[in-house]
PDB file of N, CA and C in Angstrom:
ATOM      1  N   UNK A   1     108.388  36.358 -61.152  1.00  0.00           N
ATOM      2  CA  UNK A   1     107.197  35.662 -61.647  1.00  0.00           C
ATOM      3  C   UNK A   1     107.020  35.917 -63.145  1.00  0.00           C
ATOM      4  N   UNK A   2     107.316  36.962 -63.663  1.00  0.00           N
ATOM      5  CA  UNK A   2     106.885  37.313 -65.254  1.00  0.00           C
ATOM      6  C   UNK A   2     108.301  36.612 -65.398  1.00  0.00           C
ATOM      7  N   UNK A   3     109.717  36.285 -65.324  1.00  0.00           N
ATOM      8  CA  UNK A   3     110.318  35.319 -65.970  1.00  0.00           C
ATOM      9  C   UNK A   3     109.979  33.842 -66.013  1.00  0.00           C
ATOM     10  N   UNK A   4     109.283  33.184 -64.911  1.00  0.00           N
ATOM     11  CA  UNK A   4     108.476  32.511 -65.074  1.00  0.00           C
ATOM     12  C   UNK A   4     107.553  32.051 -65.949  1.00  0.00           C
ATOM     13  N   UNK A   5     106.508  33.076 -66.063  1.00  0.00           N
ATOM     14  CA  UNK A   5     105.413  32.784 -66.825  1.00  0.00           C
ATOM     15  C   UNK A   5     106.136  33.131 -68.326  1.00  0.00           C
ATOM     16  N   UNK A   6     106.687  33.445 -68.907  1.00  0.00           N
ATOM     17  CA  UNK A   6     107.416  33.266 -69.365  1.00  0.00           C
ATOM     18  C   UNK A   6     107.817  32.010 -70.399  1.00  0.00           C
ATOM     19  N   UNK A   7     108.854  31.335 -69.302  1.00  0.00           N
ATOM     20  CA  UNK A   7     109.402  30.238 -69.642  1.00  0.00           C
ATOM     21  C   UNK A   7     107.996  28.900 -69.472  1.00  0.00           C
ATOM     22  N   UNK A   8     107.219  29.209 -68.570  1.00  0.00           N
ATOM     23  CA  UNK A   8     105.821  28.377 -68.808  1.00  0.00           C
ATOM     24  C   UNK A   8     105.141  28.645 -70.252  1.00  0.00           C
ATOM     25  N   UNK A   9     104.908  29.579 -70.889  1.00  0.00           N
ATOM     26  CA  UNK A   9     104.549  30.028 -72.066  1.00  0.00           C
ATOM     27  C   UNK A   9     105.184  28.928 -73.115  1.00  0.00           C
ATOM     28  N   UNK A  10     106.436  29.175 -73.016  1.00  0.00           N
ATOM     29  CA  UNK A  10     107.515  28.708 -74.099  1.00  0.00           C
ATOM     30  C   UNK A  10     107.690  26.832 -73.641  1.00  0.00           C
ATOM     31  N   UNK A  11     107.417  26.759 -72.631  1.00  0.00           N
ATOM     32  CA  UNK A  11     107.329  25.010 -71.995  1.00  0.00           C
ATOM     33  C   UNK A  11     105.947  24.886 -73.054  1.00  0.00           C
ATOM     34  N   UNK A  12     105.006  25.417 -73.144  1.00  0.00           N
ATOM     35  CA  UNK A  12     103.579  25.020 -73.317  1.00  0.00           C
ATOM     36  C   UNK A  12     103.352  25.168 -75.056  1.00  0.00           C
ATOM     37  N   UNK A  13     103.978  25.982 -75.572  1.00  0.00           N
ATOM     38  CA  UNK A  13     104.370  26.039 -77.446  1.00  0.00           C
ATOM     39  C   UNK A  13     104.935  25.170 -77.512  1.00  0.00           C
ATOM     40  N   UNK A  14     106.001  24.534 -76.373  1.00  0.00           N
ATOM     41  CA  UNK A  14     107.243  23.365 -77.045  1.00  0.00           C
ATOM     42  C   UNK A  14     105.718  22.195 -77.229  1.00  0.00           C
ATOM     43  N   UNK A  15     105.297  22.001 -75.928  1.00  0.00           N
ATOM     44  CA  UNK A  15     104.519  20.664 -75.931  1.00  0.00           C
ATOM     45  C   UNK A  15     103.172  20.549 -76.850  1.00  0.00           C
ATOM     46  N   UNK A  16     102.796  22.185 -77.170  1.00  0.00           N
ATOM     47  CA  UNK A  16     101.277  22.218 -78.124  1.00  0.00           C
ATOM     48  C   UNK A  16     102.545  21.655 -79.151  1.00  0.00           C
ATOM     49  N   UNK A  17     103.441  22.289 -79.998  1.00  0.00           N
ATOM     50  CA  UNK A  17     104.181  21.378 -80.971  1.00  0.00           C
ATOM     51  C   UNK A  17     104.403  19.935 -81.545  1.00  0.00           C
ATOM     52  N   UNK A  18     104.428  19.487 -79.981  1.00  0.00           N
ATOM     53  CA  UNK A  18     104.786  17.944 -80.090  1.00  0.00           C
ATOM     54  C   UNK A  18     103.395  17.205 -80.189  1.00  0.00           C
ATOM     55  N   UNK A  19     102.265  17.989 -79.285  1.00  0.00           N
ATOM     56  CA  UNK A  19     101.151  16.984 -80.021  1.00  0.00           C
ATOM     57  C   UNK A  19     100.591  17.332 -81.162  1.00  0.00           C
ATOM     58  N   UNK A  20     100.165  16.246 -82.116  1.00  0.00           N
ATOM     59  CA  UNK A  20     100.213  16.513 -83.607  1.00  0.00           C
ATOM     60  C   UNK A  20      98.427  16.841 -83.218  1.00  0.00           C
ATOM     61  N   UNK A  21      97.540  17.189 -84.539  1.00  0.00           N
ATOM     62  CA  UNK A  21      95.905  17.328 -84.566  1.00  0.00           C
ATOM     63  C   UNK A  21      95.415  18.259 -83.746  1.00  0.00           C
ATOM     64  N   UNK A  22      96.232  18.515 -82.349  1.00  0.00           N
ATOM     65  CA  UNK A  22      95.498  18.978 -81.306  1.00  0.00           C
ATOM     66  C   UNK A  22      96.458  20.038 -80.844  1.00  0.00           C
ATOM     67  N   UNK A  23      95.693  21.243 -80.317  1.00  0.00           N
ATOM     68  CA  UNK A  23      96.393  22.274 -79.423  1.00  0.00           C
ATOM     69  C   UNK A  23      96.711  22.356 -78.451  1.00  0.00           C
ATOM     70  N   UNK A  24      97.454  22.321 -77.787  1.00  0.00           N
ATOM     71  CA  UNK A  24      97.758  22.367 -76.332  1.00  0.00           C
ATOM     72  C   UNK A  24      98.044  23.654 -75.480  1.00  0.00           C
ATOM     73  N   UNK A  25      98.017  24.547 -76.869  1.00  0.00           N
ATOM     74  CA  UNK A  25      98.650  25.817 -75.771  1.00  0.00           C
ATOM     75  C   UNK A  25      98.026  26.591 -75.420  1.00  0.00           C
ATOM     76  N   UNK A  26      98.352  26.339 -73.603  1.00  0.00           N
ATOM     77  CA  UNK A  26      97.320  27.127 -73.383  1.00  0.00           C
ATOM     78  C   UNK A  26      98.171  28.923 -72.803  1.00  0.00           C
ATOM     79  N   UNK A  27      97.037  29.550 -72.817  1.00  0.00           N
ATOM     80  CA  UNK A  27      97.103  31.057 -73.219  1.00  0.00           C
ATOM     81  C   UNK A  27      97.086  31.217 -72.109  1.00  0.00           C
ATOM     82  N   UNK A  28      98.154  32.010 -71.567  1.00  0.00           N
ATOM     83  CA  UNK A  28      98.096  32.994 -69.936  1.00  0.00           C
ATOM     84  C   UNK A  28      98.612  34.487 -70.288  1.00  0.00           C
ATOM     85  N   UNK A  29      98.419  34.883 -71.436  1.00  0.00           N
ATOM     86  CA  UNK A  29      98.847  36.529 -71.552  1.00  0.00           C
ATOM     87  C   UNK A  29      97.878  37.392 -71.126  1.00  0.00           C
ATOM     88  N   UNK A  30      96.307  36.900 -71.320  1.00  0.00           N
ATOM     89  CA  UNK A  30      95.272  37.500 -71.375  1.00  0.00           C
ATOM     90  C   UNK A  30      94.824  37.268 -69.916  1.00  0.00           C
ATOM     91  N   UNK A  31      95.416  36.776 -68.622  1.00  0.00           N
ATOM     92  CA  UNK A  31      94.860  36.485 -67.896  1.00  0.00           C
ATOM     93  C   UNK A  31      95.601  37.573 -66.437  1.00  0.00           C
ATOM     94  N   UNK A  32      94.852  38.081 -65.573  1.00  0.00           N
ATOM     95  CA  UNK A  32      95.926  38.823 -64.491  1.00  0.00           C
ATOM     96  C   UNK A  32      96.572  38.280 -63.836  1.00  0.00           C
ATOM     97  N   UNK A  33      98.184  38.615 -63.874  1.00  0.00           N
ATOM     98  CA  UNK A  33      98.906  37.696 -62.705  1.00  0.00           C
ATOM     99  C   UNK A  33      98.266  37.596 -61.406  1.00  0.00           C
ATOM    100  N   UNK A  34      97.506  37.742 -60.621  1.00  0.00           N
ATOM    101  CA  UNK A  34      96.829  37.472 -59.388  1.00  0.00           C
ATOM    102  C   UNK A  34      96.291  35.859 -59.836  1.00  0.00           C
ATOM    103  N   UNK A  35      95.434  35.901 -61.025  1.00  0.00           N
ATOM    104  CA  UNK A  35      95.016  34.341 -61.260  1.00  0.00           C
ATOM    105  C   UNK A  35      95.965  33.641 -61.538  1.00  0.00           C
ATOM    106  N   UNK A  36      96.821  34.277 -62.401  1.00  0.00           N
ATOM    107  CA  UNK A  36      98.323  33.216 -63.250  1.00  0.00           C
ATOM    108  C   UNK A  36      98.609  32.786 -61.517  1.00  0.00           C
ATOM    109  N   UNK A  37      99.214  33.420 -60.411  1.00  0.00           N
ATOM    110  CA  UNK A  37      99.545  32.645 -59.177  1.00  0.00           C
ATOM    111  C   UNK A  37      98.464  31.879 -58.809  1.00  0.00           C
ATOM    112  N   UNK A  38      96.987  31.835 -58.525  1.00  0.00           N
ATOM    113  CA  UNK A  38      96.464  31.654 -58.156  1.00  0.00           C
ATOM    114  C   UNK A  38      96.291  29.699 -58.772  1.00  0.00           C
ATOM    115  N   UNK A  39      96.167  29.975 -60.056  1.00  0.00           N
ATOM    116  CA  UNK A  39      96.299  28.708 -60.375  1.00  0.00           C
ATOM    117  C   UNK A  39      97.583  28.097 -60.532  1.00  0.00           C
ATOM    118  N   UNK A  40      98.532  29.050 -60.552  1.00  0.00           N
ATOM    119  CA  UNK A  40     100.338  28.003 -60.163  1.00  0.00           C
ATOM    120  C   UNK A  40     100.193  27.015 -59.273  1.00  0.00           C
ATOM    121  N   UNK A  41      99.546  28.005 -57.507  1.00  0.00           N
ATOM    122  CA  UNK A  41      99.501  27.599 -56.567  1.00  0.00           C
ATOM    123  C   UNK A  41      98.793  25.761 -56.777  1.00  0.00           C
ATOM    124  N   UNK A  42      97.588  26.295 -57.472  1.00  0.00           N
ATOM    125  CA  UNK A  42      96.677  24.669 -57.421  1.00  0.00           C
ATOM    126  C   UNK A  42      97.753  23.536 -58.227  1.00  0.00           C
ATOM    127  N   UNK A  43      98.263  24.149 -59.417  1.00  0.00           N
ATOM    128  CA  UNK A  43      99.493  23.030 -59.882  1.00  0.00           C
ATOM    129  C   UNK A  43     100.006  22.405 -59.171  1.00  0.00           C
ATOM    130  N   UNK A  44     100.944  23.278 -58.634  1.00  0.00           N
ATOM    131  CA  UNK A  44     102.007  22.318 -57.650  1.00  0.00           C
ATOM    132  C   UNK A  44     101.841  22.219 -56.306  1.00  0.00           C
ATOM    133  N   UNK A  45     100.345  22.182 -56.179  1.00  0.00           N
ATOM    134  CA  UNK A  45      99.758  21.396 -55.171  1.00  0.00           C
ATOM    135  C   UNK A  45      99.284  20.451 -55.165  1.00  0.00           C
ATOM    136  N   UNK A  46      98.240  20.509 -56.298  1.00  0.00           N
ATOM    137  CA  UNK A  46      98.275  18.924 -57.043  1.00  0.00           C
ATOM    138  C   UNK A  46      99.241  18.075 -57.248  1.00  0.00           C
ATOM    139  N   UNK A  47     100.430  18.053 -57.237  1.00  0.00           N
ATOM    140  CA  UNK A  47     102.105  17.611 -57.350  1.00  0.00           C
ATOM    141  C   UNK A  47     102.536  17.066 -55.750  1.00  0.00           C
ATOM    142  N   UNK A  48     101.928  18.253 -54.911  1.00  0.00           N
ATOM    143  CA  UNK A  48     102.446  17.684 -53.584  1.00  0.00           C
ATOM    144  C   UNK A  48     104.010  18.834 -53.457  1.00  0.00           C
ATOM    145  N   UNK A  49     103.900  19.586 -54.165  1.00  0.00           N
ATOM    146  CA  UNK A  49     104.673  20.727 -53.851  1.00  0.00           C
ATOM    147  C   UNK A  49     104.247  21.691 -53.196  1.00  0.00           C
ATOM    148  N   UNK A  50     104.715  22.041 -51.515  1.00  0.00           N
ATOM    149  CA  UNK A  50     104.325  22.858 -50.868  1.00  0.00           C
ATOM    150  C   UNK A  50     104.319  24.188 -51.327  1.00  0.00           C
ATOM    151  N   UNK A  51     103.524  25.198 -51.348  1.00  0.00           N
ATOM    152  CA  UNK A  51     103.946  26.704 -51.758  1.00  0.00           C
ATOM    153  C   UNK A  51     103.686  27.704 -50.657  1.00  0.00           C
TER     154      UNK A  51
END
């Protein structure tokens, strides 16, 4: 999971990058992995990806 969050980190700098005016990145260092899963889970459920 921390290689994960991780590479989500570095997905989320690529895309705050690409939009110009506005920030996109959002911050999960400051947050406890219990929530970082907690809201994975709602992601890729919203997707229709079973977890």
């Amino acid at each position: 999971l921390q290689e994960f969050k991780r590479e989500y980190l570095i997905t989320m700098e690529i895309k705050s990058e690409s939009i110009k005016g506005r920030k996109a990145l959002i911050s999960i260092q400051d947050i406890p992995i219990s929530r970082f899963e907690e809201i994975l889970v709602k992601i890729l459920q919203t997707k229709g990806i079973k977890v």
